[in-house]
PDB file of N, CA and C in Angstrom:
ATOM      1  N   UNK A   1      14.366 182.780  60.322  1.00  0.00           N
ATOM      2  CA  UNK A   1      14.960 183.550  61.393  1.00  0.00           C
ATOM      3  C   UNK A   1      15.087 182.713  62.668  1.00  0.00           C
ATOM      4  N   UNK A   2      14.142 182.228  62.752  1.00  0.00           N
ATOM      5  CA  UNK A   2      14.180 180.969  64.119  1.00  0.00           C
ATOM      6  C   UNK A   2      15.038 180.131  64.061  1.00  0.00           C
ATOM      7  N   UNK A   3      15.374 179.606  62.706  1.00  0.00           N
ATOM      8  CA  UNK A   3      16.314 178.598  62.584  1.00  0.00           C
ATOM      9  C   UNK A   3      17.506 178.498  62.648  1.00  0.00           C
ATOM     10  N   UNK A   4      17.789 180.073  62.464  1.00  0.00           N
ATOM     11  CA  UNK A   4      19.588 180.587  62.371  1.00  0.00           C
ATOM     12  C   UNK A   4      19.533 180.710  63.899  1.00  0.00           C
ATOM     13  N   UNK A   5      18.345 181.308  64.591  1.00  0.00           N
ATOM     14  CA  UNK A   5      18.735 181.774  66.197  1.00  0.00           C
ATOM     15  C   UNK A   5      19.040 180.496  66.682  1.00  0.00           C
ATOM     16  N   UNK A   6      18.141 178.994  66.489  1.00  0.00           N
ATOM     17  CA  UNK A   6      18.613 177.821  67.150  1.00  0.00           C
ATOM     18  C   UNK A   6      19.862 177.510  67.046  1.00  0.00           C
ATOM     19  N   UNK A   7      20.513 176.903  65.231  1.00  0.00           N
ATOM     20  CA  UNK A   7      21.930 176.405  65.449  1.00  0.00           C
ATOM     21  C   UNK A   7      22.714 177.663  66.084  1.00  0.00           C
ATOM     22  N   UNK A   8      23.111 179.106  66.178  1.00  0.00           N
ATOM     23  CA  UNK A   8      23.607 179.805  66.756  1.00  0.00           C
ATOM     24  C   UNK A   8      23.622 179.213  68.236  1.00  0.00           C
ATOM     25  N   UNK A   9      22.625 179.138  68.514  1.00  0.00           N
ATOM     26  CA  UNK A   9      22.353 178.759  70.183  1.00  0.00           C
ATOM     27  C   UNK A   9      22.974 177.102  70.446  1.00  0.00           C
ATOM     28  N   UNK A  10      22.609 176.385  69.375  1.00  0.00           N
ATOM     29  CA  UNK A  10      23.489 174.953  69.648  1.00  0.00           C
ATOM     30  C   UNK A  10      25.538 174.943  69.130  1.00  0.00           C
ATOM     31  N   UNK A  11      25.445 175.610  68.391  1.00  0.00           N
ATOM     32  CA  UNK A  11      26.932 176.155  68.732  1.00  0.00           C
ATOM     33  C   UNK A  11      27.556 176.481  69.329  1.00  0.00           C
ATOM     34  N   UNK A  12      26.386 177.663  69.988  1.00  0.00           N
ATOM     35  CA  UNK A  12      27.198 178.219  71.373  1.00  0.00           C
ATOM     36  C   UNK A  12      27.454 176.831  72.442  1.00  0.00           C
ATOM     37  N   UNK A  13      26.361 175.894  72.751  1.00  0.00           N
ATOM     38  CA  UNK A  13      26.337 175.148  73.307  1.00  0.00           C
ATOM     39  C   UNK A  13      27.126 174.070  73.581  1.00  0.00           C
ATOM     40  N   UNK A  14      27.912 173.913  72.245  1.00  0.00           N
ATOM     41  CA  UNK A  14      28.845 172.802  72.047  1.00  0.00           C
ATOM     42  C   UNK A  14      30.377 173.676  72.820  1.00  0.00           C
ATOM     43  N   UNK A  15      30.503 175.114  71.883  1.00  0.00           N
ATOM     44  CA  UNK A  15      31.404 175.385  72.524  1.00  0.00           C
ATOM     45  C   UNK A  15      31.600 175.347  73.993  1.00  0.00           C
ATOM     46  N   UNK A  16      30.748 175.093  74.694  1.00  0.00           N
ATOM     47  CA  UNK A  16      30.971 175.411  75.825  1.00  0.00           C
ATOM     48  C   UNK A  16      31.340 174.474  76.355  1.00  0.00           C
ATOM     49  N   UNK A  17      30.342 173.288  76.075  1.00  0.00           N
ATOM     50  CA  UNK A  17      30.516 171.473  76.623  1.00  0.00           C
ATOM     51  C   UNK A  17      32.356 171.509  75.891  1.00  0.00           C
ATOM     52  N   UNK A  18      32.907 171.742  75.166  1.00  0.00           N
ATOM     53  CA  UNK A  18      34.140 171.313  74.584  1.00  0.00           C
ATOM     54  C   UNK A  18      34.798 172.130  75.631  1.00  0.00           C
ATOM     55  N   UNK A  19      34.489 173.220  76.251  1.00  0.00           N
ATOM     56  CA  UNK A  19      36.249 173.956  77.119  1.00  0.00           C
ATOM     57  C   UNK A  19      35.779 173.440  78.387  1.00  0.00           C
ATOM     58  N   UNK A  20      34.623 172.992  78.948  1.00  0.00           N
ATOM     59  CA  UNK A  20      34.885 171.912  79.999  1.00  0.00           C
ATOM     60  C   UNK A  20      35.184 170.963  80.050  1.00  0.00           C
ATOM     61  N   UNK A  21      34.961 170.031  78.833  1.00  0.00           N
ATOM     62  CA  UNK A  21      35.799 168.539  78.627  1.00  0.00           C
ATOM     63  C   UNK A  21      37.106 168.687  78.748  1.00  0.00           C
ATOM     64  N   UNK A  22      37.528 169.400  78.501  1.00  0.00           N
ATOM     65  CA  UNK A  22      39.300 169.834  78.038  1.00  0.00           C
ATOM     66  C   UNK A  22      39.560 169.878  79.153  1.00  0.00           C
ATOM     67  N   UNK A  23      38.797 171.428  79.753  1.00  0.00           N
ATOM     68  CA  UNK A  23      39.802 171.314  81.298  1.00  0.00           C
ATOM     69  C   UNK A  23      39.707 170.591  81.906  1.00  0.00           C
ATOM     70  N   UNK A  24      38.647 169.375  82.240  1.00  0.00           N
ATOM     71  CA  UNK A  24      38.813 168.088  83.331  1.00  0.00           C
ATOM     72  C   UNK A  24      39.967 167.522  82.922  1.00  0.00           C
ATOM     73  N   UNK A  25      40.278 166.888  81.289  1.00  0.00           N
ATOM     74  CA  UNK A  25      41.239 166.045  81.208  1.00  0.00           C
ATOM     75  C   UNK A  25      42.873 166.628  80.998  1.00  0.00           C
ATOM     76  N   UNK A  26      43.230 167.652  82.485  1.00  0.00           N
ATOM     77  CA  UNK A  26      44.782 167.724  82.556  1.00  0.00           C
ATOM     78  C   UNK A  26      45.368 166.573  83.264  1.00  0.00           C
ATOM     79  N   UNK A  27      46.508 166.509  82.804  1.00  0.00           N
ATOM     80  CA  UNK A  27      47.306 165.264  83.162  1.00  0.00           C
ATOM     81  C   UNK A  27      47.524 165.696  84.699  1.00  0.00           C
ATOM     82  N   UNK A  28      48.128 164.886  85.835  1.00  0.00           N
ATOM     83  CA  UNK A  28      48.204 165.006  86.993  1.00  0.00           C
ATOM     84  C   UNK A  28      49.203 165.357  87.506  1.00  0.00           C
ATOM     85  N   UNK A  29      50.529 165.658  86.979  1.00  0.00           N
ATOM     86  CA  UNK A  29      51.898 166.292  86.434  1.00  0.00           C
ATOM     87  C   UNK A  29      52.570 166.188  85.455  1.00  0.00           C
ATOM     88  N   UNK A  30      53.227 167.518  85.304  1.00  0.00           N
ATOM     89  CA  UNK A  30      53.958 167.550  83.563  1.00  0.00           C
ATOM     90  C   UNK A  30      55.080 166.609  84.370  1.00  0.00           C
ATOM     91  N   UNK A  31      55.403 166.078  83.580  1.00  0.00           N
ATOM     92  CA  UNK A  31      57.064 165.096  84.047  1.00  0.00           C
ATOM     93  C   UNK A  31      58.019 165.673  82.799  1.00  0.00           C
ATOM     94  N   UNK A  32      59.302 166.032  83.401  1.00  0.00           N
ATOM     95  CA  UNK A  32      60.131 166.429  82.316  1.00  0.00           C
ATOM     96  C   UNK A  32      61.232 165.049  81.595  1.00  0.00           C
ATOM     97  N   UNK A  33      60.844 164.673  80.621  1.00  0.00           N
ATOM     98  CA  UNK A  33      61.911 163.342  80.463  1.00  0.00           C
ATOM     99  C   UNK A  33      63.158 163.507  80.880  1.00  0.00           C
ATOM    100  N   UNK A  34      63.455 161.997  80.905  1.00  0.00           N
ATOM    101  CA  UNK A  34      64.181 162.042  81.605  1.00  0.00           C
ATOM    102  C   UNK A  34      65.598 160.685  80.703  1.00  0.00           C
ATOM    103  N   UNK A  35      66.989 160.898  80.891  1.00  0.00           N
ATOM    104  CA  UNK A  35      67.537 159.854  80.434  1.00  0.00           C
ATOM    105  C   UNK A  35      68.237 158.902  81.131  1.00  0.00           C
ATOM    106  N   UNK A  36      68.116 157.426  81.044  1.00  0.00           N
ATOM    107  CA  UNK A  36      69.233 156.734  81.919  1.00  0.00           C
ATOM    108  C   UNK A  36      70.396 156.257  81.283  1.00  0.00           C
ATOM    109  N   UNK A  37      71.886 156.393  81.660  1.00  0.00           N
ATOM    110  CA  UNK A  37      72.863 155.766  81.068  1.00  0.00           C
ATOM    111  C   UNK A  37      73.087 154.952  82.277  1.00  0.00           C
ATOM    112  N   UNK A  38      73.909 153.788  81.610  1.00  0.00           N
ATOM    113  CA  UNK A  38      74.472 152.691  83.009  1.00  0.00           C
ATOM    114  C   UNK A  38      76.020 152.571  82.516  1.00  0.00           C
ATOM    115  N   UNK A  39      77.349 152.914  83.053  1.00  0.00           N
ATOM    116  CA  UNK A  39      78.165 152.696  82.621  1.00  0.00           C
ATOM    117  C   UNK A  39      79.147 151.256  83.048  1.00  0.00           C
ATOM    118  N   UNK A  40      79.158 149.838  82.379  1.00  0.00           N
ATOM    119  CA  UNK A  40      79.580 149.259  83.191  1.00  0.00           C
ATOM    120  C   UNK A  40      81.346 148.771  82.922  1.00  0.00           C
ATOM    121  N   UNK A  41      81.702 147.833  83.831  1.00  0.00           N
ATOM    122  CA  UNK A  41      83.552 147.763  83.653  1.00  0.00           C
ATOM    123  C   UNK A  41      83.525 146.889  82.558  1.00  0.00           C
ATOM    124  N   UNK A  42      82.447 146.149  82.166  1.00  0.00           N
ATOM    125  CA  UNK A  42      82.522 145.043  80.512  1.00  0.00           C
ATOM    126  C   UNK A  42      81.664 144.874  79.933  1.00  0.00           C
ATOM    127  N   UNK A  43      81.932 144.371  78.414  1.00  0.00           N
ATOM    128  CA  UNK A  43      80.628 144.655  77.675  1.00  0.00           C
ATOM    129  C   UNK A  43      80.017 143.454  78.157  1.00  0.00           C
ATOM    130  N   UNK A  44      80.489 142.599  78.575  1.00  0.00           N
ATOM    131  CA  UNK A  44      80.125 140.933  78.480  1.00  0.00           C
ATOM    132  C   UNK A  44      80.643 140.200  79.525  1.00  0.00           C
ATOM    133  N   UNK A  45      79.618 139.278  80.235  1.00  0.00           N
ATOM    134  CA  UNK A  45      80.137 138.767  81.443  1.00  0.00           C
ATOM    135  C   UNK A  45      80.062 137.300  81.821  1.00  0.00           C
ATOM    136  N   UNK A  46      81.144 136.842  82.071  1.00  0.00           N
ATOM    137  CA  UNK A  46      81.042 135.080  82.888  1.00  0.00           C
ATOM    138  C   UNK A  46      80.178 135.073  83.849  1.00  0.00           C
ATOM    139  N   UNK A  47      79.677 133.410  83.896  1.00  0.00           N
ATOM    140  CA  UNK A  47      78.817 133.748  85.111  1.00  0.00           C
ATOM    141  C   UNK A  47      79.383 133.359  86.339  1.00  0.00           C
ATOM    142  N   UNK A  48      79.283 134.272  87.113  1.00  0.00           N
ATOM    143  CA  UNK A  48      79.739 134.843  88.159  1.00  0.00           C
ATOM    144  C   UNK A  48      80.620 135.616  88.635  1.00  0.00           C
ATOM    145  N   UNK A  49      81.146 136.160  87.634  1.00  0.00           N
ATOM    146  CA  UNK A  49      81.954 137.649  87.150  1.00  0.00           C
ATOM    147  C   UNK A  49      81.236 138.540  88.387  1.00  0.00           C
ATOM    148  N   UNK A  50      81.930 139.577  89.238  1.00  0.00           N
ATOM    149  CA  UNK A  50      81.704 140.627  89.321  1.00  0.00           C
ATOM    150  C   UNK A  50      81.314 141.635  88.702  1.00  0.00           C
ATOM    151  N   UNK A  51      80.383 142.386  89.037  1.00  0.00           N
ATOM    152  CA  UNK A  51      79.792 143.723  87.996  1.00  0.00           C
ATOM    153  C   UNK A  51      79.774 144.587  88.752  1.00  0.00           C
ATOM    154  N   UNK A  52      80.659 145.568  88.301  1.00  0.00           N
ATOM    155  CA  UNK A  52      80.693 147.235  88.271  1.00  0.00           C
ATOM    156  C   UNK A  52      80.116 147.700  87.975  1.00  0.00           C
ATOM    157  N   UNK A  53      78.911 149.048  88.145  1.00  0.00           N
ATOM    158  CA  UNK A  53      78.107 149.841  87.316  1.00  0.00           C
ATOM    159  C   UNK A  53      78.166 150.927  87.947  1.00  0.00           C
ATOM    160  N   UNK A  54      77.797 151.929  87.379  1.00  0.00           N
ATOM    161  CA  UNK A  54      77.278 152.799  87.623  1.00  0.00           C
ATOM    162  C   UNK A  54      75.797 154.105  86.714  1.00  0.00           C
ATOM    163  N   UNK A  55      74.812 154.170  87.611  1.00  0.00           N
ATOM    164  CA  UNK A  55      73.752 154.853  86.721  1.00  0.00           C
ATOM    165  C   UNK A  55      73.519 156.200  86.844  1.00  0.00           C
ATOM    166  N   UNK A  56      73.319 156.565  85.346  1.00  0.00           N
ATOM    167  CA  UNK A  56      73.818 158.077  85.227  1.00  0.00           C
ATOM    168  C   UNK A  56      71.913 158.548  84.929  1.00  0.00           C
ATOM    169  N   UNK A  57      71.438 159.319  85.868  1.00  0.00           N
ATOM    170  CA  UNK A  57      70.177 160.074  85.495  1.00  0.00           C
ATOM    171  C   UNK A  57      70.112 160.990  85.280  1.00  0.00           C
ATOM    172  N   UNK A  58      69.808 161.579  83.534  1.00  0.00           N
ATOM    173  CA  UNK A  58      69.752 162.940  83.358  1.00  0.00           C
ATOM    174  C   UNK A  58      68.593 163.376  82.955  1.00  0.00           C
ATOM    175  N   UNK A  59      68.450 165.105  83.234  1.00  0.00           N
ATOM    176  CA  UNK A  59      67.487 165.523  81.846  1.00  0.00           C
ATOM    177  C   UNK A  59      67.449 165.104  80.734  1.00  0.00           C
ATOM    178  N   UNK A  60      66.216 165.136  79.855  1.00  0.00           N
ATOM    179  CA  UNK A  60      66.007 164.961  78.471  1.00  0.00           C
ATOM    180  C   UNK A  60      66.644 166.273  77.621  1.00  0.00           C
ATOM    181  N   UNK A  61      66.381 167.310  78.588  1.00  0.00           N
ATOM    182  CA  UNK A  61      66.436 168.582  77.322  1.00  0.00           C
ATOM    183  C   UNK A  61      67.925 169.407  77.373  1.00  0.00           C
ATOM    184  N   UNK A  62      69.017 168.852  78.576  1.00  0.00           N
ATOM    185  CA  UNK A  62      70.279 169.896  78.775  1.00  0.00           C
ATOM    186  C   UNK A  62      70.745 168.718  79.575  1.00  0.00           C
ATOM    187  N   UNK A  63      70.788 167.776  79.647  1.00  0.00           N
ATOM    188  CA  UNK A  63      71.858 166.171  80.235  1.00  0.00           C
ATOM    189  C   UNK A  63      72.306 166.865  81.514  1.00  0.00           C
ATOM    190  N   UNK A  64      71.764 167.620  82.256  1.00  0.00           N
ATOM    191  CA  UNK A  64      71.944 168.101  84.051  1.00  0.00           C
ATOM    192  C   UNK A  64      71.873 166.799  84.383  1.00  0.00           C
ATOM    193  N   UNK A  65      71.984 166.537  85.187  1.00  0.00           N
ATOM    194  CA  UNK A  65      71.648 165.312  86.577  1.00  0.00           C
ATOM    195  C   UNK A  65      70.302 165.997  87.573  1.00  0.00           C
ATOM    196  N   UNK A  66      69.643 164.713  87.333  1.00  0.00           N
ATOM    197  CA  UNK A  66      67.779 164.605  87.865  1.00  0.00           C
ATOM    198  C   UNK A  66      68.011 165.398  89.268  1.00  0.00           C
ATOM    199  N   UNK A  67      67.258 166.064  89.405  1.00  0.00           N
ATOM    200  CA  UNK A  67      66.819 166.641  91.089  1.00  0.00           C
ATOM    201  C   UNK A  67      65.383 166.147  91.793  1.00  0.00           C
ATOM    202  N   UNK A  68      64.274 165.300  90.715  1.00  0.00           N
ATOM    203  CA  UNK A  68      62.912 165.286  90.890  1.00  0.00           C
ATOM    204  C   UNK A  68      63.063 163.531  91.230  1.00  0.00           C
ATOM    205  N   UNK A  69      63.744 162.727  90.518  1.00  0.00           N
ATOM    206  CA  UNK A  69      63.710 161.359  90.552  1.00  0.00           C
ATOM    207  C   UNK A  69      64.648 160.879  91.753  1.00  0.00           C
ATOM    208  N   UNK A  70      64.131 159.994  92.241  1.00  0.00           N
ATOM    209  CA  UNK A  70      64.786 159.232  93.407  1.00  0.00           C
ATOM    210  C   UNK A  70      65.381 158.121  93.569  1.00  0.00           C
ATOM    211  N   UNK A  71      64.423 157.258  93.372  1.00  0.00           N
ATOM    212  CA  UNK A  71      64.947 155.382  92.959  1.00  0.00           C
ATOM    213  C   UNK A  71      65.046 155.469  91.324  1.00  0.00           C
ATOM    214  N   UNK A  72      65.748 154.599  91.112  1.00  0.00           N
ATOM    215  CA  UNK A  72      66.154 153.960  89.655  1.00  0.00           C
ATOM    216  C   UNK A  72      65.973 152.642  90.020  1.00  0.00           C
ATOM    217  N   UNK A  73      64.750 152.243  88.750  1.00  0.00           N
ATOM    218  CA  UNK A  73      64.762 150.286  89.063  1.00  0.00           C
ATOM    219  C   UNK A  73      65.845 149.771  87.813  1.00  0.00           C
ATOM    220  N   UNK A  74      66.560 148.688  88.361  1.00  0.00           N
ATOM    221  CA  UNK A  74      67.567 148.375  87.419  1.00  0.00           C
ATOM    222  C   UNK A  74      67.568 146.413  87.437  1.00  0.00           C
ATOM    223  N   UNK A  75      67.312 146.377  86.090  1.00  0.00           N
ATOM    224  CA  UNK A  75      67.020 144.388  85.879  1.00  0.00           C
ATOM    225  C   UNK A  75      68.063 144.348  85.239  1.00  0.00           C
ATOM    226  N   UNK A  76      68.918 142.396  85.539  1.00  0.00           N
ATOM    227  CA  UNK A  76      69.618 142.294  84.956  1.00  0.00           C
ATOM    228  C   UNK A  76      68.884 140.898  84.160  1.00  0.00           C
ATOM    229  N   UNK A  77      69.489 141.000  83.343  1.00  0.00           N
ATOM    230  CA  UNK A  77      68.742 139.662  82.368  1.00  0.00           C
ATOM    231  C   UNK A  77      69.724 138.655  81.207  1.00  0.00           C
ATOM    232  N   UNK A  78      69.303 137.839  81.204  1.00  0.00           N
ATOM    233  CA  UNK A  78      70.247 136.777  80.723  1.00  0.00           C
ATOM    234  C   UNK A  78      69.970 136.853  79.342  1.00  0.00           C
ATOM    235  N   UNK A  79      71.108 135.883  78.531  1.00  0.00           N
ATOM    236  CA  UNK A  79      70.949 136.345  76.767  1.00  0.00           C
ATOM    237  C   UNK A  79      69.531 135.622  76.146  1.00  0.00           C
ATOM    238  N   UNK A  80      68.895 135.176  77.293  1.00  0.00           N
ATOM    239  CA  UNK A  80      67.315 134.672  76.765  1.00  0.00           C
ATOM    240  C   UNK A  80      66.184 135.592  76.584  1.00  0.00           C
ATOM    241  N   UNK A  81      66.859 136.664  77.601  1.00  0.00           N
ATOM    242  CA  UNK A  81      66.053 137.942  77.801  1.00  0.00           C
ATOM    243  C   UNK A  81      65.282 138.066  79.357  1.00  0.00           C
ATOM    244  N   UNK A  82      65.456 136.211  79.783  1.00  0.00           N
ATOM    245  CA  UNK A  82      65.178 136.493  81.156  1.00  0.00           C
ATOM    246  C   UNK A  82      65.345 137.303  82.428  1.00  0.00           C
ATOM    247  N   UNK A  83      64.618 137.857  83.175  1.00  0.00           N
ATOM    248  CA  UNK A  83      65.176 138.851  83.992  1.00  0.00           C
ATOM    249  C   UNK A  83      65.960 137.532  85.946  1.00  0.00           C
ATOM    250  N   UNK A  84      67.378 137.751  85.331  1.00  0.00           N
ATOM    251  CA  UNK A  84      68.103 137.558  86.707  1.00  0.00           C
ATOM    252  C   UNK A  84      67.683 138.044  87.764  1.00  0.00           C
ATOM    253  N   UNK A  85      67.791 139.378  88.064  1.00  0.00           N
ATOM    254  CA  UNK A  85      67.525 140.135  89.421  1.00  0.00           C
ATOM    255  C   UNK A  85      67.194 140.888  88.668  1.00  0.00           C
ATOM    256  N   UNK A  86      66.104 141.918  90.084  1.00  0.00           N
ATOM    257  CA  UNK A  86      65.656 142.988  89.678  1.00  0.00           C
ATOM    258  C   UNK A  86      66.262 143.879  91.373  1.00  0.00           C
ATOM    259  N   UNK A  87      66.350 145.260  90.921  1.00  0.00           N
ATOM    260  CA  UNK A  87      67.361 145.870  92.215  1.00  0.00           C
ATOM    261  C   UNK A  87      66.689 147.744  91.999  1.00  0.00           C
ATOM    262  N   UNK A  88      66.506 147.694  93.143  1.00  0.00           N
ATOM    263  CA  UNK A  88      66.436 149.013  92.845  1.00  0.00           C
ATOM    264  C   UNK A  88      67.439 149.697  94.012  1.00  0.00           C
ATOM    265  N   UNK A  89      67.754 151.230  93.303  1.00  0.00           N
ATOM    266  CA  UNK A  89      68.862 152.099  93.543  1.00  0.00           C
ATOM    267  C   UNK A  89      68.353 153.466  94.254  1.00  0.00           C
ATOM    268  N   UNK A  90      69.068 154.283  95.192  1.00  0.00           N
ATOM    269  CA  UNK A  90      68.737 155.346  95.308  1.00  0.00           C
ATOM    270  C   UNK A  90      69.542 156.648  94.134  1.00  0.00           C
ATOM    271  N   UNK A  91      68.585 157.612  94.027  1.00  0.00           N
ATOM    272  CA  UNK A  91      69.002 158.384  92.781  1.00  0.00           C
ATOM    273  C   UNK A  91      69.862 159.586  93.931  1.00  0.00           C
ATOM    274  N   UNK A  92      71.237 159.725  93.682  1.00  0.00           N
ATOM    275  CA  UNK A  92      71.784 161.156  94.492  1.00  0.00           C
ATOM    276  C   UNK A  92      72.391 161.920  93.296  1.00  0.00           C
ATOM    277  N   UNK A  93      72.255 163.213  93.518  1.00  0.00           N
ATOM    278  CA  UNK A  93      72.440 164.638  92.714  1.00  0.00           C
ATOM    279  C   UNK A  93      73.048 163.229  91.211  1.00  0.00           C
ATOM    280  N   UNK A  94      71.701 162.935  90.475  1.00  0.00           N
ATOM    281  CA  UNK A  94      71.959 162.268  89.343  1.00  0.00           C
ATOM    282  C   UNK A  94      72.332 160.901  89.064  1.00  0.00           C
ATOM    283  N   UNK A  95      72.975 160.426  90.268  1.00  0.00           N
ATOM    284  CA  UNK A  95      73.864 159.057  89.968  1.00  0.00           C
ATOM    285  C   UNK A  95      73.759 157.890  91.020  1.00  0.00           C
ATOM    286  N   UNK A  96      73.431 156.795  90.565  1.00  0.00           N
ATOM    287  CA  UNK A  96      73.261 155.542  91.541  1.00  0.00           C
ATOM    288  C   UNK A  96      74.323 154.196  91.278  1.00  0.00           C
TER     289      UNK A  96
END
């Protein structure tokens, strides 16, 4: 009889240590994904070609244009994979 009252009592115990572990570890905001398109004037460029772009930021779940995101960082990189420049953009109603 003693022995069923203990593990009862260390069960209870665990349950309890487990719904406080949990609730400490919430994330610090849900972030809703998010997608980037870049549309540019060529697939392929000389060097020192002019480049046209433009960047398209949408939702993940209905392709709206972002209201939460602001800057877009945007690298350009050579066919080595090296990064040329790195540039960042302001995000307006979706598009930089």
């Amino acid at each position: 009889m003693n022995l069923k009252f203990i593990s009862i009592y260390i069960i209870l115990l665990c349950l309890l240590f487990s719904a406080f572990s949990v609730k400490g570890q919430q994330p610090f905001q849900d972030f809703e994904k998010e997608k980037t398109y870049i549309q540019t004037n060529h697939v392929f460029y000389k060097p020192g070609e002019q480049m046209y772009f433009k960047i398209y930021v949408v939702k993940g779940n209905n392709n709206l244009p972002v209201e939460e995101s602001r800057v877009v960082n945007f690298e350009i990189t050579d066919p080595a994979g090296s990064v040329v420049r790195k540039l960042k953009y302001e995000i307006t109603n979706g598009y930089a």
